[in-house]
Protein backbone atom coordinates (compact mmCIF):
# COMPACT_ATOMS: atom_id res chain seq x y z
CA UNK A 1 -6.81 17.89 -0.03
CA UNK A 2 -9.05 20.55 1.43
CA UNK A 3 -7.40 22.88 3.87
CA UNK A 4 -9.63 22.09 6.53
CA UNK A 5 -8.00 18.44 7.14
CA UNK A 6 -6.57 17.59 10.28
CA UNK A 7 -2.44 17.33 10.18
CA UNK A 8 -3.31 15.06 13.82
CA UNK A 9 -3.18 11.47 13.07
CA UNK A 10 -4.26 8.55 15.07
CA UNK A 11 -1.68 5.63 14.21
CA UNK A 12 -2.74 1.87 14.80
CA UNK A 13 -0.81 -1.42 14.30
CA UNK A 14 -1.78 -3.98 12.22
CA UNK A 15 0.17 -7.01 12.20
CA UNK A 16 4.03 -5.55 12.37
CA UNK A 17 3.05 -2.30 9.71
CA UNK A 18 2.23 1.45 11.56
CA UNK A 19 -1.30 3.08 9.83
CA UNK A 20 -2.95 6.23 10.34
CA UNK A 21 -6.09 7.86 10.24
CA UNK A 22 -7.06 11.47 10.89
CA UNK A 23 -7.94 12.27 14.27
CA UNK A 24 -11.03 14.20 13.04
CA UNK A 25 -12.28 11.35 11.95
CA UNK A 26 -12.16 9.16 15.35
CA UNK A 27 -15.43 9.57 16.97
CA UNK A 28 -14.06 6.90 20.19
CA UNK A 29 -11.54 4.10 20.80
CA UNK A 30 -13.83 0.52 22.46
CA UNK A 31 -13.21 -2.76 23.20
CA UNK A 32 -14.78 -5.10 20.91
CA UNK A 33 -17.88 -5.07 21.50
CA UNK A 34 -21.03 -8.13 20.88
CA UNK A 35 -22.06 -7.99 17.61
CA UNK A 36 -24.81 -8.61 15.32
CA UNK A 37 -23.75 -10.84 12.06
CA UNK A 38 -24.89 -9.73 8.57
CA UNK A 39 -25.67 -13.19 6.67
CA UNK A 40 -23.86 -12.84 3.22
CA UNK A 41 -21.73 -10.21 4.22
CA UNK A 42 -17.94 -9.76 3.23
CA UNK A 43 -15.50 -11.98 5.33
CA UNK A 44 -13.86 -8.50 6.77
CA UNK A 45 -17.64 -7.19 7.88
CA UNK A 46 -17.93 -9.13 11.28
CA UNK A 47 -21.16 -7.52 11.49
CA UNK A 48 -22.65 -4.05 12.99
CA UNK A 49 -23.30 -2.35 16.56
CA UNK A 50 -26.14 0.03 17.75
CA UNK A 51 -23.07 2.57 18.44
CA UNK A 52 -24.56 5.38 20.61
CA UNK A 53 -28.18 5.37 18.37
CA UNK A 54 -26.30 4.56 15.28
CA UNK A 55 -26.03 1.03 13.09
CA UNK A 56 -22.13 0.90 12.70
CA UNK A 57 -20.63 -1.86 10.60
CA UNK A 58 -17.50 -3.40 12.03
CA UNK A 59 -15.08 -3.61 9.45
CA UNK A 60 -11.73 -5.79 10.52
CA UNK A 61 -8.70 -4.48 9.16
CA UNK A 62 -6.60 -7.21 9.68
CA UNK A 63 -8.62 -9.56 7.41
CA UNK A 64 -8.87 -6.91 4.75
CA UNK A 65 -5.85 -6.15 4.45
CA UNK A 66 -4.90 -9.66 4.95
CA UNK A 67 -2.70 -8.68 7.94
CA UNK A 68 -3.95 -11.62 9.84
CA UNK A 69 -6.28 -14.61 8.61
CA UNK A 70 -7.35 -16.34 11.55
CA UNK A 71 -8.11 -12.77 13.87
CA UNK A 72 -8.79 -13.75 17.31
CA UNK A 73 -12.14 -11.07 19.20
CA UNK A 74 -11.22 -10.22 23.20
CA UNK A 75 -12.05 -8.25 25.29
CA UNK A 76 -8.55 -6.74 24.48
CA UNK A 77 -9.17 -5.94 20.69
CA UNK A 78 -9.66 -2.84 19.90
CA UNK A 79 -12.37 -1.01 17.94
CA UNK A 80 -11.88 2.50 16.06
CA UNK A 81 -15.37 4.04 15.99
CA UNK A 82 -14.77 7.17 12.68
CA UNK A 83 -17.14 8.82 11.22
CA UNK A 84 -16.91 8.95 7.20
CA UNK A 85 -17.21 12.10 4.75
CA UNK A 86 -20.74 11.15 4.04
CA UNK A 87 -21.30 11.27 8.23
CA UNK A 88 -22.06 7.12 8.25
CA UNK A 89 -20.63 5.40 11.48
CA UNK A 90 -18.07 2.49 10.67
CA UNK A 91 -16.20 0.63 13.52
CA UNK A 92 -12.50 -0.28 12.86
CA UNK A 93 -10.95 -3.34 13.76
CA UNK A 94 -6.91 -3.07 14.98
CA UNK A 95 -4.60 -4.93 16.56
CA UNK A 96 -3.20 -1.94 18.64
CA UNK A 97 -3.23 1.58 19.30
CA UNK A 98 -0.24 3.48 18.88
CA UNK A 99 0.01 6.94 18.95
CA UNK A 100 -0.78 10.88 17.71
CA UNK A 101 1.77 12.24 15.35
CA UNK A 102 1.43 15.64 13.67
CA UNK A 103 1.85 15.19 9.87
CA UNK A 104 2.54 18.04 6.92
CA UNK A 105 -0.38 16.93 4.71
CA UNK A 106 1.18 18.23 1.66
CA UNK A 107 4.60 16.57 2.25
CA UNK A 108 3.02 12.90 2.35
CA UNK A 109 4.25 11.22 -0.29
CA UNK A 110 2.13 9.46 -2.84
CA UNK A 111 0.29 6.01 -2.21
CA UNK A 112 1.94 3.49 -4.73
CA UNK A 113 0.63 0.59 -6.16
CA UNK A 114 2.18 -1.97 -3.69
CA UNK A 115 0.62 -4.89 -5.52
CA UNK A 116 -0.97 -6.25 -1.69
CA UNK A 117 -4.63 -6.80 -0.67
CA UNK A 118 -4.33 -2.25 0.19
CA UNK A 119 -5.41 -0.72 -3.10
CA UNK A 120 -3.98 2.56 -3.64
CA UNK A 121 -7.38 4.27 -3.60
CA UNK A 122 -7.46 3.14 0.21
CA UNK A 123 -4.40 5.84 0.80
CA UNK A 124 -4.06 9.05 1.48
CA UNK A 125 -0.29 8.74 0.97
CA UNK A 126 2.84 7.74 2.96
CA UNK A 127 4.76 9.67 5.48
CA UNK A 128 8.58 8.77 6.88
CA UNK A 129 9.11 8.75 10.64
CA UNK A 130 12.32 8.30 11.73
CA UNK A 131 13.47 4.92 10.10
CA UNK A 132 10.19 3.41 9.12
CA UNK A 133 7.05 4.63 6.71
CA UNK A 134 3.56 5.43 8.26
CA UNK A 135 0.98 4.48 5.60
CA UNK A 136 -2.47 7.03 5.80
CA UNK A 137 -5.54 5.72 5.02
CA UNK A 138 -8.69 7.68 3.84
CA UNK A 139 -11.29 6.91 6.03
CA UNK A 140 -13.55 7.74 3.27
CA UNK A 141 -12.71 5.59 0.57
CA UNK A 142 -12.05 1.70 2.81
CA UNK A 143 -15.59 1.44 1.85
CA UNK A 144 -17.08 2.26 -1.58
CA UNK A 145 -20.51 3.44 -2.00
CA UNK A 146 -21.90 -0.02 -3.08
CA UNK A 147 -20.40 -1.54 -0.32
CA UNK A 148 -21.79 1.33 2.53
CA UNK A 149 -25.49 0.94 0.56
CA UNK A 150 -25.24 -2.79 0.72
CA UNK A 151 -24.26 -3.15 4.42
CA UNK A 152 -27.27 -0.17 4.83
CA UNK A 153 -29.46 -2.63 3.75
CA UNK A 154 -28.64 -5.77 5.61
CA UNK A 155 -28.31 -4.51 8.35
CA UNK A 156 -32.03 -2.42 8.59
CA UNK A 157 -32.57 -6.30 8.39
CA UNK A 158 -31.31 -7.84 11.34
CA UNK A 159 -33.97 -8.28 14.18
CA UNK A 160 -31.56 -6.77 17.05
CA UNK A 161 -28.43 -5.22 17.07
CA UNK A 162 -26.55 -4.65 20.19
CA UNK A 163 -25.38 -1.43 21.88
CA UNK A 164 -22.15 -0.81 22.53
CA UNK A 165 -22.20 2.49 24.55
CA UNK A 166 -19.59 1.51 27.08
């Protein structure tokens, strides 16, 4: 891990398990906002957003991670707009927003192979608050290249995508 990582994590709910993300990766927290579909796209890509100039894919959590198979979109679910290593736009899907906790980067311990739907290469690693373990995902990595280039292209496709600058 480079030294320049942020120790500030943003942590988010989905289903009953606590995630988190770094904070220098969270461009803005929205409300879900209308979105343009992507024919043929994954069942977790609901589609993407013109997010302040930018096509964003919306990527639900909850379905891939299989945290929730029948999602229900409100006005009330929330969006996690981050900003990836290779500077590409990608809105989260959550079921909540929890909190900021500071976390020792180099006392996380290691992502195991928890034989679910969250491949280890998804996590940063795990860190223990009080009673209960915070799982940290790399922002970088919940999409592979292939996936990022494939979206890229479907989406330079769609006639009209909406803006969601709130």
């Amino acid at each position: 891990m480079s030294v320049m990582e942020s120790n500030q994590m943003l942590t988010f709910k989905l289903g009953d398990e606590t995630y988190g993300i770094q904070i220098s990766k969270v461009r803005e927290i929205l409300t879900y906002p209308v979105v343009t579909p992507i024919p043929d796209a994954s069942r977790w890509v609901k589609g993407v957003i013109n997010l302040r100039g930018e096509v964003a894919p919306i990527i639900d959590l909850r379905v891939r991670f299989n945290t929730n198979d029948d999602p229900i979109y409100t006005n009330r679910t929330i969006v996690i707009a981050v900003k990836t290593q290779d500077m590409r736009m990608i809105g989260l899907v959550v079921d909540e927003v929890s909190d900021m906790e500071n976390v020792e980067l180099d006392r996380l311990y290691p992502a195991p192979d928890m034989g679910t739907s969250i491949a280890p290469e998804y996590l940063k690693g795990l860190f223990k608050k009080e009673d209960k373990m915070i799982v940290i995902l790399d922002i970088d990595r919940i999409l592979d290249k292939d996936e990022m280039q494939r979206l890229s292209r479907q989406s330079s496709g769609s006639s009209h995508v909406h803006s969601a600058t709130a």
